[in-house]
C-alpha atoms as a PDB file:
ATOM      1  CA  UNK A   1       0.000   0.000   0.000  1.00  0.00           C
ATOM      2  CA  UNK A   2       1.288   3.861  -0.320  1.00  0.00           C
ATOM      3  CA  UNK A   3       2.251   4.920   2.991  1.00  0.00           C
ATOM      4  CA  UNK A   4       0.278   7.814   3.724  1.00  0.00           C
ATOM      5  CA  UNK A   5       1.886   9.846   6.399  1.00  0.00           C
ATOM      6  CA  UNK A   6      -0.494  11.433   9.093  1.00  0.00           C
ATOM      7  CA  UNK A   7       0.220  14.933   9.774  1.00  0.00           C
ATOM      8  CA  UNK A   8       1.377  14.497  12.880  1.00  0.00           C
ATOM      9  CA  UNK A   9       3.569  11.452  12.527  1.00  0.00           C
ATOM     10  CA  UNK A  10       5.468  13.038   9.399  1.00  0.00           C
ATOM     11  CA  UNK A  11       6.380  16.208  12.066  1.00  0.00           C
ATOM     12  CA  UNK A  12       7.565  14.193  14.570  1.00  0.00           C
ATOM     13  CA  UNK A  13       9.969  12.254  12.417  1.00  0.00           C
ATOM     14  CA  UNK A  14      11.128  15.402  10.437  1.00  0.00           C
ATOM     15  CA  UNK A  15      12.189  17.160  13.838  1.00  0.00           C
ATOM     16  CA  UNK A  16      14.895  14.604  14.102  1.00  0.00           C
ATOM     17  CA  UNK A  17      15.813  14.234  10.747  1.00  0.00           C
ATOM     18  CA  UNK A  18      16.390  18.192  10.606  1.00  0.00           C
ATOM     19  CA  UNK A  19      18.946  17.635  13.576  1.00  0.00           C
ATOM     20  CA  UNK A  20      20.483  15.179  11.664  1.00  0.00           C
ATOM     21  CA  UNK A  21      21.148  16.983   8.866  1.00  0.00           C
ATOM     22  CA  UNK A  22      22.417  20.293  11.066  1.00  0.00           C
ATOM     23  CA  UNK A  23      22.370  23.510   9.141  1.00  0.00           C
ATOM     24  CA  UNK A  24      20.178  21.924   6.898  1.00  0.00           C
ATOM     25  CA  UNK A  25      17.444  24.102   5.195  1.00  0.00           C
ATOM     26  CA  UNK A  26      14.407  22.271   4.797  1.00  0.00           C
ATOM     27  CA  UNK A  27      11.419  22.779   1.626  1.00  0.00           C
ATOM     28  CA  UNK A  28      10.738  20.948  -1.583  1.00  0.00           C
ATOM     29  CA  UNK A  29      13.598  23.758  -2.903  1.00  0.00           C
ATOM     30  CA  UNK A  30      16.119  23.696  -0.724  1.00  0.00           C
ATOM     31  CA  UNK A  31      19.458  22.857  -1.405  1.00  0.00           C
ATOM     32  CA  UNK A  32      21.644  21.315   1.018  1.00  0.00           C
ATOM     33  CA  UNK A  33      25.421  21.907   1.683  1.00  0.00           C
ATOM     34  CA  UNK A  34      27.353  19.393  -0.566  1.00  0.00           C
ATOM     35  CA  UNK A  35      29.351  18.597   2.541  1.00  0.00           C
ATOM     36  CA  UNK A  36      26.432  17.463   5.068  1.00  0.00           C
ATOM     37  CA  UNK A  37      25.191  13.921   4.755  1.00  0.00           C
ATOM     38  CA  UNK A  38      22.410  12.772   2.418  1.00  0.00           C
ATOM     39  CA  UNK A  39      19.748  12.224   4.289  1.00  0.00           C
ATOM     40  CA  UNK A  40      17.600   9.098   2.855  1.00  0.00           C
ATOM     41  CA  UNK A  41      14.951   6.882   4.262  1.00  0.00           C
ATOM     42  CA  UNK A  42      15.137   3.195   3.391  1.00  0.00           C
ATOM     43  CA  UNK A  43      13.574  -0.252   4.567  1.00  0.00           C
ATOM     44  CA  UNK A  44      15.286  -2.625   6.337  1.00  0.00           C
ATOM     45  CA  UNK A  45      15.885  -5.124   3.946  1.00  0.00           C
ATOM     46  CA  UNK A  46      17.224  -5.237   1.642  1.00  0.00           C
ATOM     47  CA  UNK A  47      17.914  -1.317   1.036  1.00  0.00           C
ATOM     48  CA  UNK A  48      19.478  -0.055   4.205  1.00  0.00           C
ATOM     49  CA  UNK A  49      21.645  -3.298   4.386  1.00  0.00           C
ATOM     50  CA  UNK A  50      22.984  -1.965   0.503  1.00  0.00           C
ATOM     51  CA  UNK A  51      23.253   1.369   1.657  1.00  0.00           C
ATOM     52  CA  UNK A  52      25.434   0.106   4.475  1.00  0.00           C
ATOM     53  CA  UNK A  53      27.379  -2.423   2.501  1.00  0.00           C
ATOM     54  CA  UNK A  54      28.263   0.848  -0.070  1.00  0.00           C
ATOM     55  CA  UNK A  55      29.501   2.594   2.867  1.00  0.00           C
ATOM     56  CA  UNK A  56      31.469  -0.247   4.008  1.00  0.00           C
ATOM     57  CA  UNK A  57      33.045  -0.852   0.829  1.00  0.00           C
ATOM     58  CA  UNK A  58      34.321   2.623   0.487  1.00  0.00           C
ATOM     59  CA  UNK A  59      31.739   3.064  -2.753  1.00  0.00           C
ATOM     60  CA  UNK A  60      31.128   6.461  -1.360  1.00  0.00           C
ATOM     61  CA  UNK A  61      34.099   8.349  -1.154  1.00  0.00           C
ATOM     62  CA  UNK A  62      34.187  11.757   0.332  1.00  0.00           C
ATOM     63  CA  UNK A  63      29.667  11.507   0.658  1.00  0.00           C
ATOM     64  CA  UNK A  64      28.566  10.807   4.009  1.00  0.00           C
ATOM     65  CA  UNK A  65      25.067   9.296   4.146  1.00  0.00           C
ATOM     66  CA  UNK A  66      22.549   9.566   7.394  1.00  0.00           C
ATOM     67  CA  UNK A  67      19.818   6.419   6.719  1.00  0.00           C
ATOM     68  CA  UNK A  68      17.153   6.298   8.396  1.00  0.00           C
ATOM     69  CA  UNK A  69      14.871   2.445   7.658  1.00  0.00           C
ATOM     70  CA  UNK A  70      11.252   2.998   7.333  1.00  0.00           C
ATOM     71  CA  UNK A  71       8.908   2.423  10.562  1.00  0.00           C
ATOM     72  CA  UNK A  72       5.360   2.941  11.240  1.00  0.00           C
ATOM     73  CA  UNK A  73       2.592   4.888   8.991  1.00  0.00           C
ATOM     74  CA  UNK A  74       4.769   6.991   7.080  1.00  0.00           C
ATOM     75  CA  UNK A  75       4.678   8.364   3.366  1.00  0.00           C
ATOM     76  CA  UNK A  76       8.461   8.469   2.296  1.00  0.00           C
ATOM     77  CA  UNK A  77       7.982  10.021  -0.956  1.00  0.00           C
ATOM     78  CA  UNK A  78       5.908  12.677   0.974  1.00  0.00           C
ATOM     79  CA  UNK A  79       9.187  13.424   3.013  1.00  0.00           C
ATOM     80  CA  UNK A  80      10.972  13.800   0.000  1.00  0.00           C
ATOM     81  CA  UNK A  81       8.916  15.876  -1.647  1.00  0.00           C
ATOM     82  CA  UNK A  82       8.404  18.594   1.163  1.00  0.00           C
ATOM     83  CA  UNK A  83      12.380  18.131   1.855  1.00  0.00           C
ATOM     84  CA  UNK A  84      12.631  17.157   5.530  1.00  0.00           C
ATOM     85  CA  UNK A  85      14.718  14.252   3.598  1.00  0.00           C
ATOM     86  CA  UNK A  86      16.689  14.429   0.873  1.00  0.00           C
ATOM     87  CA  UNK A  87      16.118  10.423  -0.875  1.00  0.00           C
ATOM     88  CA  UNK A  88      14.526   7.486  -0.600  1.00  0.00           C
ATOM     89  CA  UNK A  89      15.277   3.965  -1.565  1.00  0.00           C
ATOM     90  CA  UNK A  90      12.274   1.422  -1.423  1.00  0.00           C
ATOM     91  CA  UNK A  91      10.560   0.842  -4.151  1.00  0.00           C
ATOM     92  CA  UNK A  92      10.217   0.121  -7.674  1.00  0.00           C
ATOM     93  CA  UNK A  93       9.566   2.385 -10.609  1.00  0.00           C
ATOM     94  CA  UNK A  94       5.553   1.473 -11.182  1.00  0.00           C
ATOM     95  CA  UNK A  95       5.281   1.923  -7.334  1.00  0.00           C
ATOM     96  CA  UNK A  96       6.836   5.437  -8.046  1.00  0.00           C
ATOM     97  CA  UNK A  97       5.329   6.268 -11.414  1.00  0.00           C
ATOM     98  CA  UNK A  98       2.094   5.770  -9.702  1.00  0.00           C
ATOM     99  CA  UNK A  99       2.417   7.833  -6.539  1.00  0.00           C
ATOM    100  CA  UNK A 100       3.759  10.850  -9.053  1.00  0.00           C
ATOM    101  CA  UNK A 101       0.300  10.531 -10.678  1.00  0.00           C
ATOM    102  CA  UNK A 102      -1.755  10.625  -7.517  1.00  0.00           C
ATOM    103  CA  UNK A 103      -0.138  13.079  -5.720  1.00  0.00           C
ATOM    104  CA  UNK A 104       0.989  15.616  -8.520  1.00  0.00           C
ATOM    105  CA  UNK A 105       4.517  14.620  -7.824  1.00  0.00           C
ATOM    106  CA  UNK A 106       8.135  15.219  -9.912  1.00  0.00           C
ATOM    107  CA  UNK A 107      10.039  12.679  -7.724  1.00  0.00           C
ATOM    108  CA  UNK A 108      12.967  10.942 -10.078  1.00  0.00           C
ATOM    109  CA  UNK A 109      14.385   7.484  -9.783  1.00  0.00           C
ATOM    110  CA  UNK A 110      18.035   7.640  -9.974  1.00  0.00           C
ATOM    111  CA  UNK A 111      19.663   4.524 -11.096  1.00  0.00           C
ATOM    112  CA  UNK A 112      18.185   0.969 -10.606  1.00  0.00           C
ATOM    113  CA  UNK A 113      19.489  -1.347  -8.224  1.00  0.00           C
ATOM    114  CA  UNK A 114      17.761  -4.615  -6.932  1.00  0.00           C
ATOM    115  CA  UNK A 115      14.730  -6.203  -8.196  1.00  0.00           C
ATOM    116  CA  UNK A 116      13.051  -8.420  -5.198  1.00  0.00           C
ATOM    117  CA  UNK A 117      11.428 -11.228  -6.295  1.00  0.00           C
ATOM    118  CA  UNK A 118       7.507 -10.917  -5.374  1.00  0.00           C
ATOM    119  CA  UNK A 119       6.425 -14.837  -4.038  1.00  0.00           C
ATOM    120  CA  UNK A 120       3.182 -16.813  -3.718  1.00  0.00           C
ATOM    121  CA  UNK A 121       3.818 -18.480   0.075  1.00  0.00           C
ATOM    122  CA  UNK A 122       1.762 -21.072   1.988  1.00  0.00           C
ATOM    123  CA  UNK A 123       1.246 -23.084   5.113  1.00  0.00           C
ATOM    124  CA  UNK A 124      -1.617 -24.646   4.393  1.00  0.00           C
ATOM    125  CA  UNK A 125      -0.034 -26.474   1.092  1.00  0.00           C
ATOM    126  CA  UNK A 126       3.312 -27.470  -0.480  1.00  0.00           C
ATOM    127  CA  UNK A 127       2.688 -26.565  -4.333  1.00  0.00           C
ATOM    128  CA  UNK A 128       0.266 -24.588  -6.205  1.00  0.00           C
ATOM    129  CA  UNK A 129      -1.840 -27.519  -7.731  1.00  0.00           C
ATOM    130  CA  UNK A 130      -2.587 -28.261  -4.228  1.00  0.00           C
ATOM    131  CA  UNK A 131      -4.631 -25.136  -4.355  1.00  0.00           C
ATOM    132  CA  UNK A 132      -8.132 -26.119  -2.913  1.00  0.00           C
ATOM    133  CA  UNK A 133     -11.325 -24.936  -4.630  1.00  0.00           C
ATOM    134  CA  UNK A 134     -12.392 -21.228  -3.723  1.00  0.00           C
ATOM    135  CA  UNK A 135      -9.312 -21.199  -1.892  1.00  0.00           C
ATOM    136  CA  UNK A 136      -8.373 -17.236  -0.122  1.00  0.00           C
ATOM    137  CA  UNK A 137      -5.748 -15.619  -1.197  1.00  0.00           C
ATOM    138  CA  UNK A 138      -4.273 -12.438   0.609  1.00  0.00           C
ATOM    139  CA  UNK A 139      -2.809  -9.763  -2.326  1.00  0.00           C
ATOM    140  CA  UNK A 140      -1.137  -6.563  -1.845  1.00  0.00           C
ATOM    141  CA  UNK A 141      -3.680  -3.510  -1.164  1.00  0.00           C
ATOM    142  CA  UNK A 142      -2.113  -0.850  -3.281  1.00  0.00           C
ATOM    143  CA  UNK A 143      -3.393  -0.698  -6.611  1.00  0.00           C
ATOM    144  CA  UNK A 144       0.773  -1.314  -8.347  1.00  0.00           C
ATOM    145  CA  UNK A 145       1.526  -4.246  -5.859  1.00  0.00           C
ATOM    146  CA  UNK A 146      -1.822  -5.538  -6.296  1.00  0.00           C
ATOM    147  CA  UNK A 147      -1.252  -5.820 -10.015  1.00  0.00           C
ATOM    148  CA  UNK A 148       2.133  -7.977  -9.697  1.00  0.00           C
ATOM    149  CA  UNK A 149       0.248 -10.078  -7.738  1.00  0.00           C
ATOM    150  CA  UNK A 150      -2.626 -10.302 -10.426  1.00  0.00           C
ATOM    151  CA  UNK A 151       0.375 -11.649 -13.053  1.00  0.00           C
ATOM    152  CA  UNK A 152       2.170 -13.562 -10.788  1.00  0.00           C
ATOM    153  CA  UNK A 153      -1.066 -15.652 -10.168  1.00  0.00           C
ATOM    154  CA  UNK A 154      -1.208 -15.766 -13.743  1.00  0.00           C
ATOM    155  CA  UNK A 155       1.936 -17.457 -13.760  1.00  0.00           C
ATOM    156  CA  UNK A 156       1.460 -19.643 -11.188  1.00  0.00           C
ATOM    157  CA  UNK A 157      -1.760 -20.963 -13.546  1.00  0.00           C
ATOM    158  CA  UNK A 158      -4.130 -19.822 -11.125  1.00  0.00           C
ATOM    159  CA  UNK A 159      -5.936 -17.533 -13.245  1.00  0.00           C
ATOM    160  CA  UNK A 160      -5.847 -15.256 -16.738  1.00  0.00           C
ATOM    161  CA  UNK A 161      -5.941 -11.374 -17.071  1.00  0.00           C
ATOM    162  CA  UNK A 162      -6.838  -9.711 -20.062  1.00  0.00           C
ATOM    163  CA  UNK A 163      -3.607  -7.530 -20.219  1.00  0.00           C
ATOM    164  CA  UNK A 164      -0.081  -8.406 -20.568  1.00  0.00           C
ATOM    165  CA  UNK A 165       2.659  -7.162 -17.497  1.00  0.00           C
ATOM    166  CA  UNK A 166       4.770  -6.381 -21.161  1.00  0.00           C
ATOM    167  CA  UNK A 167       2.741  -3.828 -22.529  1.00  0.00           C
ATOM    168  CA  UNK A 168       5.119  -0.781 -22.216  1.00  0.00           C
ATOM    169  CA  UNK A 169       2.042   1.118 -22.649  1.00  0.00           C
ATOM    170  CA  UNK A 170       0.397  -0.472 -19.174  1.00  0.00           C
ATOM    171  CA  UNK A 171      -0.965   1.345 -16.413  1.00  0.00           C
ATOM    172  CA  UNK A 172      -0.348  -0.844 -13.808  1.00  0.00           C
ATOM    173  CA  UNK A 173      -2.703   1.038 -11.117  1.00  0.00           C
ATOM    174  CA  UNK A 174      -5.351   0.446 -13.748  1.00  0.00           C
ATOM    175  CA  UNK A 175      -4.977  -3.920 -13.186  1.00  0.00           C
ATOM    176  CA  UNK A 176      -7.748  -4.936 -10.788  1.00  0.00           C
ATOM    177  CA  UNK A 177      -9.240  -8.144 -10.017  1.00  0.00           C
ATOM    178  CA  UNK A 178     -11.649  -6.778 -13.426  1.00  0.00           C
ATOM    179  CA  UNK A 179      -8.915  -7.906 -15.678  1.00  0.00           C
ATOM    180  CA  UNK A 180      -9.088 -11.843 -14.455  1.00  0.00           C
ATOM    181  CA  UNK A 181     -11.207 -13.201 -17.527  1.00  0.00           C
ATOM    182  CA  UNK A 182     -10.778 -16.876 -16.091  1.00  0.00           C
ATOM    183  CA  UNK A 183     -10.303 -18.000 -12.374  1.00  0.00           C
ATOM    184  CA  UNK A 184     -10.979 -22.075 -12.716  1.00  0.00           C
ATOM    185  CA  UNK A 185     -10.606 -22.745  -9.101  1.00  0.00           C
ATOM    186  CA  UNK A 186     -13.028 -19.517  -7.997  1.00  0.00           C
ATOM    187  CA  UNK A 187     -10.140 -18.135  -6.109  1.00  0.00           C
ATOM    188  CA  UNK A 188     -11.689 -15.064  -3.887  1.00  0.00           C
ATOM    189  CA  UNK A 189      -9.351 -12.069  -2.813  1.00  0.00           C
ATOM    190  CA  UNK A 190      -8.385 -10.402   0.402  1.00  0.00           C
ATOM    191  CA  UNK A 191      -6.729  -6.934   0.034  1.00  0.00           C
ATOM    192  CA  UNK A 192      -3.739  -6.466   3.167  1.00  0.00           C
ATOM    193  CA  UNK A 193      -1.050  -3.764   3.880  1.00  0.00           C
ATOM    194  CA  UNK A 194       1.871  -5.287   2.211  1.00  0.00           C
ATOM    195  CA  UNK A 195       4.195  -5.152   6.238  1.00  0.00           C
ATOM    196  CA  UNK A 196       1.198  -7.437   7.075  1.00  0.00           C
ATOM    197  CA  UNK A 197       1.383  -9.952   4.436  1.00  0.00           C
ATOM    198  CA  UNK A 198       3.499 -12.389   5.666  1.00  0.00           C
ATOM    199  CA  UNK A 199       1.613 -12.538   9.045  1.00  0.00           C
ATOM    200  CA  UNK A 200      -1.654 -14.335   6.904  1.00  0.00           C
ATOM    201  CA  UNK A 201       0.334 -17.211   6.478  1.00  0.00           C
ATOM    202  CA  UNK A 202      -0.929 -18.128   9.755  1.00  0.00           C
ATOM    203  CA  UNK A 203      -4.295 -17.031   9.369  1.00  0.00           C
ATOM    204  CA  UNK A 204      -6.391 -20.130   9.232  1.00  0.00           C
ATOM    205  CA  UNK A 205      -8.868 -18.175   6.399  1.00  0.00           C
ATOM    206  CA  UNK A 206      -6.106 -17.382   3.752  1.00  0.00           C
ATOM    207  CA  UNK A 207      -4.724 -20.434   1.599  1.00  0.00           C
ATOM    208  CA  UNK A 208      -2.469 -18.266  -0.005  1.00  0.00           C
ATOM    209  CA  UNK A 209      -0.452 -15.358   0.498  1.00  0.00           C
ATOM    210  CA  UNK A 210       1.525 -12.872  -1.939  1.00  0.00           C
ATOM    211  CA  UNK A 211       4.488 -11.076  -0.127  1.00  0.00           C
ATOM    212  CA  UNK A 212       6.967  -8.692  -1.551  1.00  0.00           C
ATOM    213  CA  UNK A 213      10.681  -9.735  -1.068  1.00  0.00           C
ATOM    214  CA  UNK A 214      11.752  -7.239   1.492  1.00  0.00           C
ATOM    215  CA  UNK A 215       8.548  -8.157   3.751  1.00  0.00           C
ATOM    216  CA  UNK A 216       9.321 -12.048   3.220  1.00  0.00           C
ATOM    217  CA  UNK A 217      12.781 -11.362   3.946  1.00  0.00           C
ATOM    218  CA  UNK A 218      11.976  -9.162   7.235  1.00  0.00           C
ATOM    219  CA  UNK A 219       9.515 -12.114   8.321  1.00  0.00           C
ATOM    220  CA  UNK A 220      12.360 -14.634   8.351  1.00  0.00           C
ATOM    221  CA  UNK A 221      11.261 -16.233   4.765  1.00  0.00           C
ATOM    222  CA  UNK A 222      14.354 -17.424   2.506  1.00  0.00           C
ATOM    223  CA  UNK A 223      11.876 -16.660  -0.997  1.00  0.00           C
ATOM    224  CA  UNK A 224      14.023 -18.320  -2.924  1.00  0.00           C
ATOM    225  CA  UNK A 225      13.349 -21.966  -0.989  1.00  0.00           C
ATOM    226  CA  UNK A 226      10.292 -21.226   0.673  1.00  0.00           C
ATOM    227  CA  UNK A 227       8.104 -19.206  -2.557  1.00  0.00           C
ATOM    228  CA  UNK A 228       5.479 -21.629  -4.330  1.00  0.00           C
ATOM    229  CA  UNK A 229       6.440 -19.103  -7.114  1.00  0.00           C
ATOM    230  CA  UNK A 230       8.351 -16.268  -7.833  1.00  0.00           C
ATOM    231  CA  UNK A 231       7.770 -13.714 -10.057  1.00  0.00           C
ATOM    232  CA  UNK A 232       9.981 -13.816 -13.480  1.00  0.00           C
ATOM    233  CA  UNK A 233      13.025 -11.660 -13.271  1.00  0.00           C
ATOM    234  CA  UNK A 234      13.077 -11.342 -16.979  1.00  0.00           C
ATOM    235  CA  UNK A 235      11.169  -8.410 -18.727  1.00  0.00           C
ATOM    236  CA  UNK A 236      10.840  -7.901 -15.102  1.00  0.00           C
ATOM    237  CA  UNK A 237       9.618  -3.741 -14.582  1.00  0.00           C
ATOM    238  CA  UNK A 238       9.908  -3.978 -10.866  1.00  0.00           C
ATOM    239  CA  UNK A 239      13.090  -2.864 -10.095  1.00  0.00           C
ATOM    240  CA  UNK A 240      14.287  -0.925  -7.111  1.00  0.00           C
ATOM    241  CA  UNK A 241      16.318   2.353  -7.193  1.00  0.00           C
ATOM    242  CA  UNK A 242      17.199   5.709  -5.518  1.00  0.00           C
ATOM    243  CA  UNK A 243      14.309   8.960  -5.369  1.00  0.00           C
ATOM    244  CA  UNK A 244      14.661  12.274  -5.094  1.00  0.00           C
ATOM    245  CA  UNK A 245      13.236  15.870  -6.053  1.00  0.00           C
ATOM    246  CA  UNK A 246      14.067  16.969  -9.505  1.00  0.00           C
ATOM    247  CA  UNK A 247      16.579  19.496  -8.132  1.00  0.00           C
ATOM    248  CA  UNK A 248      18.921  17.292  -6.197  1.00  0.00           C
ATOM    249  CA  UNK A 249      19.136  14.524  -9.195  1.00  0.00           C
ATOM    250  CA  UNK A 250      22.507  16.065 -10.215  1.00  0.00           C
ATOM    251  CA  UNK A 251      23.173  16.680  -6.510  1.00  0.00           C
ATOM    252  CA  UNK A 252      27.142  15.117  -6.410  1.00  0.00           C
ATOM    253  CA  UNK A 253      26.196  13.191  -3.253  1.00  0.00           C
ATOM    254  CA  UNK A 254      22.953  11.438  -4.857  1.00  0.00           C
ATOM    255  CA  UNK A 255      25.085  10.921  -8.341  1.00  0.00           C
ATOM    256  CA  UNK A 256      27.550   9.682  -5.733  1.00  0.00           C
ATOM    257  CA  UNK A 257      25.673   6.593  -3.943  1.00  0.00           C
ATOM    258  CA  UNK A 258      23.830   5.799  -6.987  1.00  0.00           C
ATOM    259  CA  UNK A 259      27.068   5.382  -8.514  1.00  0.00           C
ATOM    260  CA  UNK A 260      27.660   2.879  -5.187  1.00  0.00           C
ATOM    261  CA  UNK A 261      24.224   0.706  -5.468  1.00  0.00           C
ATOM    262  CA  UNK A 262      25.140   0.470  -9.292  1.00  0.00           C
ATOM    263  CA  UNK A 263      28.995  -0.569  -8.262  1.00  0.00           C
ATOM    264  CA  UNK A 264      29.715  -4.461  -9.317  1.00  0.00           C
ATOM    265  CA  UNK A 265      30.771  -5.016  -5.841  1.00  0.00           C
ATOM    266  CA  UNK A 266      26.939  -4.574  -4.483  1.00  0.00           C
ATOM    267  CA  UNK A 267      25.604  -6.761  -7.356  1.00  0.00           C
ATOM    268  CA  UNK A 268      28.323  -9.306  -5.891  1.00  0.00           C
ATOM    269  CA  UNK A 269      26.911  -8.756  -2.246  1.00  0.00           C
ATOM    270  CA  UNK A 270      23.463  -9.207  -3.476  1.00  0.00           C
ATOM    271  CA  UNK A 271      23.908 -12.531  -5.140  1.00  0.00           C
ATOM    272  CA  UNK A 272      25.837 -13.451  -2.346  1.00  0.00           C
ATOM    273  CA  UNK A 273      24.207 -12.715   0.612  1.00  0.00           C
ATOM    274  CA  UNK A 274      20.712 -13.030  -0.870  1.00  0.00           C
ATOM    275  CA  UNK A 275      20.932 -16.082  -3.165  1.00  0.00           C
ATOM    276  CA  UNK A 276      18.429 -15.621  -5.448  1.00  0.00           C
ATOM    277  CA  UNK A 277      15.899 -13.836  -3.096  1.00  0.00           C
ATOM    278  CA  UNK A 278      16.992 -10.375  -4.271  1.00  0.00           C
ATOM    279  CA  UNK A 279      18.306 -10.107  -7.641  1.00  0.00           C
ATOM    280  CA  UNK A 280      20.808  -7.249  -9.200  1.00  0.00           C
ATOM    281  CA  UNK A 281      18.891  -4.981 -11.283  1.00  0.00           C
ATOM    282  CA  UNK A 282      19.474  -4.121 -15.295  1.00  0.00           C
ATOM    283  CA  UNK A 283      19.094  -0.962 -17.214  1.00  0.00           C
ATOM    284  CA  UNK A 284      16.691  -2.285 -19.456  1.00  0.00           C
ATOM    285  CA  UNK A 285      14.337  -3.539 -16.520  1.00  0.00           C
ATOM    286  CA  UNK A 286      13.442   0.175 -15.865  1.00  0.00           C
ATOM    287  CA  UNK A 287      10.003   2.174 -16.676  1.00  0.00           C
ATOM    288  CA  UNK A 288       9.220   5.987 -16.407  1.00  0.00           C
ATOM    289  CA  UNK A 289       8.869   6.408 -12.767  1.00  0.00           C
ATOM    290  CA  UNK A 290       7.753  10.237 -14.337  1.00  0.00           C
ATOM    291  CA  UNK A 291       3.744   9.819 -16.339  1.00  0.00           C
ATOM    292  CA  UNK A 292       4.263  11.457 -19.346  1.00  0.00           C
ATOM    293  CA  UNK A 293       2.332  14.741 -19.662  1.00  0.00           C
ATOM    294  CA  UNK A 294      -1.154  14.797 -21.087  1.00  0.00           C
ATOM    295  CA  UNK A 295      -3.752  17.091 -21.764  1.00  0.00           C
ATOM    296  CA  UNK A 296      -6.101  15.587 -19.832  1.00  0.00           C
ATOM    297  CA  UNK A 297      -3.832  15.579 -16.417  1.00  0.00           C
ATOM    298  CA  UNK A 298      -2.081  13.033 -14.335  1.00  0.00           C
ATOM    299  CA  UNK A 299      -2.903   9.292 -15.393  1.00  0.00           C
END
């Protein structure tokens, strides 16, 4: 789902983030000092653990970055956009794309990184023909996420959409359960907050469950063992990179660590450490995380 940040929440984490970032000047406009630290918001896994790895590596240089992970009801993109941070790294260019539409935004994606395979998990059975007759499945609330896990059903044989994930001329917000034009075993959908996704694998009602690969990962789940199915990296769209406002894209710091996500070493870490459960990204995997303008306004 898009984070919205309440009001109040968003304050109370900005006040800290403006300490971090002391002498900072704060606003969708503002440009910081190129010597302070970049200030970016990322989740857990895998993102902050790249960030750190970059650092760790050296990737960085002279750039000094102040990360803080992702917690509670918070709109990231929201903090980037009104400046109380300076990036974000934590989701994938439809994700993005889409949230520009909605809320009138300009944010850029900066380089692409990671793509995190989305899975089809279960405790109640050990492979998808094992799928019982009108059997629940829990899917991603947000409209982009929901979507992925519309085609990777598709893939799994569960069902058939009328649109293809492709189509470089898809609106992914625009796939809803409307597109399924055959659903043999009369599947029936529940809509969760992707954090909570992984927790309705032990919810007696739901069969199965579709988790994004950070939120498998943060529950404990190795996707690449434990996923019925995992999406298809190639053609793949989903892939993760670096946000920020249009003014700091050629901001030396942000060229800087998207330089360091891009670096060969971190593709190294990734297949390492993650072993097929997060994925190194390639150019040709991106979309415009920017609609294109229209007469008609925002798609």
């Amino acid at each position: 789902m898009p984070r919205r940040a309440h009001t109040l929440l968003a304050l109370a984490l900005a006040a800290p983030l403006a300490l971090g970032g002391c002498g900072l000047r704060t606003g969708a406009g503002a440009q910081a000092d190129p010597g302070t630290p970049l200030r970016i918001m990322a989740d857990a896994e895998p993102h902050s653990t790249l960030l750190k790895e970059a650092e760790k590596e050296g990737l960085l240089g002279d750039v000094k970055i102040d990360v803080k992970e992702i917690a509670g009801d918070v709109d990231p993109n929201q903090l980037v956009a009104s400046g109380d941070i300076d990036a974000n790294f934590f989701q994938h260019a439809p994700y993005l794309k889409n949230w520009n539409a909605e809320h009138q935004g300009d944010l850029r994606l900066v380089g692409l990184v990671h793509i995190e395979p989305l899975g089809l998990y279960s405790r109640k059975v050990h492979d998808v023909a094992s799928t019982p007759q009108a059997a629940v499945v829990a899917i991603p609330a947000d409209a982009v996420n929901q979507a992925r896990a519309l085609f990777l059903l598709q893939q799994a044989g569960l069902l058939r959409l009328d649109v293809r994930p492709g189509d470089p001329n898809l609106d992914y917000a625009q796939v809803t359960q409307k597109n399924i034009t055959a659903n043999p075993k009369k599947l029936t959908f529940v809509q969760v907050d992707r954090p909570q996704l992984a927790a309705t694998l032990d919810d007696p009602k739901v069969t199965l469950s579709v988790v994004n690969g950070n939120y498998a990962l943060e529950a404990g789940l190795v996707p690449d063992r434990d996923a019925l199915v995992l999406d298809e990296v190639e053609d793949n769209p989903y892939a993760n990179g670096l946000v920020t406002r249009p003014e700091l894209v050629d901001d030396p710091r942000v060229q800087k660590v998207a330089q360091a996500l891009a670096d060969p070493r971190i593709a190294q870490f990734i297949e390492k450490t993650y072993r097929g459960s997060v994925l190194p990204a390639r150019p040709a995997n991106a979309v415009p995380a920017t609609p294109a303008p229209t007469t008609g306004g925002h798609s």
